[in-house]
Protein backbone atom coordinates (compact mmCIF):
# COMPACT_ATOMS: atom_id res chain seq x y z
CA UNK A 1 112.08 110.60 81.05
CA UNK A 2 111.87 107.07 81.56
CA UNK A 3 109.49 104.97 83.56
CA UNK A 4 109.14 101.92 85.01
CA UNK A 5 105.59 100.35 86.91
CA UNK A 6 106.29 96.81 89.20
CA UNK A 7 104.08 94.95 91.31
CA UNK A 8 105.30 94.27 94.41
CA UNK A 9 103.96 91.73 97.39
CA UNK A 10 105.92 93.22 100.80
CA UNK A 11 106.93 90.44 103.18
CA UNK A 12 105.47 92.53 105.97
CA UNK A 13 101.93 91.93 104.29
CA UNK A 14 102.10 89.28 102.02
CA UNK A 15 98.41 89.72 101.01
CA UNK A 16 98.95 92.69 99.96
CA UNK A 17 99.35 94.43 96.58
CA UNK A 18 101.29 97.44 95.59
CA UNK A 19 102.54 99.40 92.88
CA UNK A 20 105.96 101.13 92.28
CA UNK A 21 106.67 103.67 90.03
CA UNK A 22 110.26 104.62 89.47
CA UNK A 23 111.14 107.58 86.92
CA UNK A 24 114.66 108.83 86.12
CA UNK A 25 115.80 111.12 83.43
CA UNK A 26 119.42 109.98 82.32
CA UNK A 27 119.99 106.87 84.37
CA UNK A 28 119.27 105.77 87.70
CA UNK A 29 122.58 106.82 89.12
CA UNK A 30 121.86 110.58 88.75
CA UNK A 31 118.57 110.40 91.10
CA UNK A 32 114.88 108.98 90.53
CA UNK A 33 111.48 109.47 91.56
CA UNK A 34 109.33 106.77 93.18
CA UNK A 35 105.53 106.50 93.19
CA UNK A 36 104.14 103.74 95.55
CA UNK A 37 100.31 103.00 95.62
CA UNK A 38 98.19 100.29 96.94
CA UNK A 39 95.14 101.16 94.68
CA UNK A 40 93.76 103.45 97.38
CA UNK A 41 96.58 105.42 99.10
CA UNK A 42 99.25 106.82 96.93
CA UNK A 43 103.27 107.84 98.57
CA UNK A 44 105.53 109.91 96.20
CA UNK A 45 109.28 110.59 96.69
CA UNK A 46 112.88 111.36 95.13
CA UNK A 47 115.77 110.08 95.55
CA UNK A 48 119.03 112.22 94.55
CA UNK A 49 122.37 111.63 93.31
CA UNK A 50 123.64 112.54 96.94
CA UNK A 51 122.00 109.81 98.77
CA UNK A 52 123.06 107.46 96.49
CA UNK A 53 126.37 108.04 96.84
CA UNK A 54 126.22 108.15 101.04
CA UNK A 55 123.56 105.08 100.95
CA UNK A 56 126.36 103.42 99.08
CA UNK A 57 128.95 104.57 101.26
CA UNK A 58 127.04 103.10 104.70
CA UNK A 59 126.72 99.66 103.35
CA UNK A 60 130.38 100.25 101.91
CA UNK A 61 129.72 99.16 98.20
CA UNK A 62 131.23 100.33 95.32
CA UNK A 63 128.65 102.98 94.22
CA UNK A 64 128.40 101.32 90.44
CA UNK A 65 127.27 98.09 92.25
CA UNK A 66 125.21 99.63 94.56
CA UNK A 67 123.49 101.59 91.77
CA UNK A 68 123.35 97.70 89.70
CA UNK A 69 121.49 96.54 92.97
CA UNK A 70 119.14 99.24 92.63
CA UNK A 71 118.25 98.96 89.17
CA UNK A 72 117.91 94.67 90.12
CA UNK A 73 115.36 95.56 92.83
CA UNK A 74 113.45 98.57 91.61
CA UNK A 75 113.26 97.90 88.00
CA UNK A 76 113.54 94.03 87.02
CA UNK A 77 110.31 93.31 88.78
CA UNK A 78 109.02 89.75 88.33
CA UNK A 79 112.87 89.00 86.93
CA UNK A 80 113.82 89.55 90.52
CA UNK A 81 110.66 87.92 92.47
CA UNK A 82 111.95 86.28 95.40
CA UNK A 83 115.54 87.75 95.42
CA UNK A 84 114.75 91.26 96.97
CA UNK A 85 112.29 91.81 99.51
CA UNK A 86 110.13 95.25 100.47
CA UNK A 87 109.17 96.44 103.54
CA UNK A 88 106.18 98.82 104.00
CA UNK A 89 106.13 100.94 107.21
């Protein structure tokens, strides 16, 4: 399995710090598993082959370009600073 650990800054609280986790077994495209903690609080979740396939499908992308998006925005971290922006809610 491989992993991957980013810090992120959300734009909807700047000041604040988190940490994401993503862990997938043959690549990204077949499904991950996220980890997101702000030192205090942690939120765990999986995301499968199937919703990446209808996620890609409702922003009509080509699923190999949805799935390079993905691995730009979940796994580049500070190579992607400032081009992709999180939301926590």
């Amino acid at each position: 399995m491989e992993k991957t650990l980013n810090r992120i800054h959300p734009v909807s609280d700047p000041e604040a710090v988190y940490f994401l986790q993503v862990s997938w077994e043959k690549d990204l495209s077949s499904g991950f598993g996220i980890i997101l903690t702000d030192g205090e609080h942690a939120w765990t979740g999986t995301v499968s082959e199937a919703e990446i396939s209808r996620e890609a499908a409702d922003m009509e992308l080509n699923r190999e370009k949805y799935v390079e998006e993905l691995k730009k925005a979940l796994l580049q971290g500070e190579e992607s600073a400032g081009k992709y922006n999180f939301t926590v809610s």
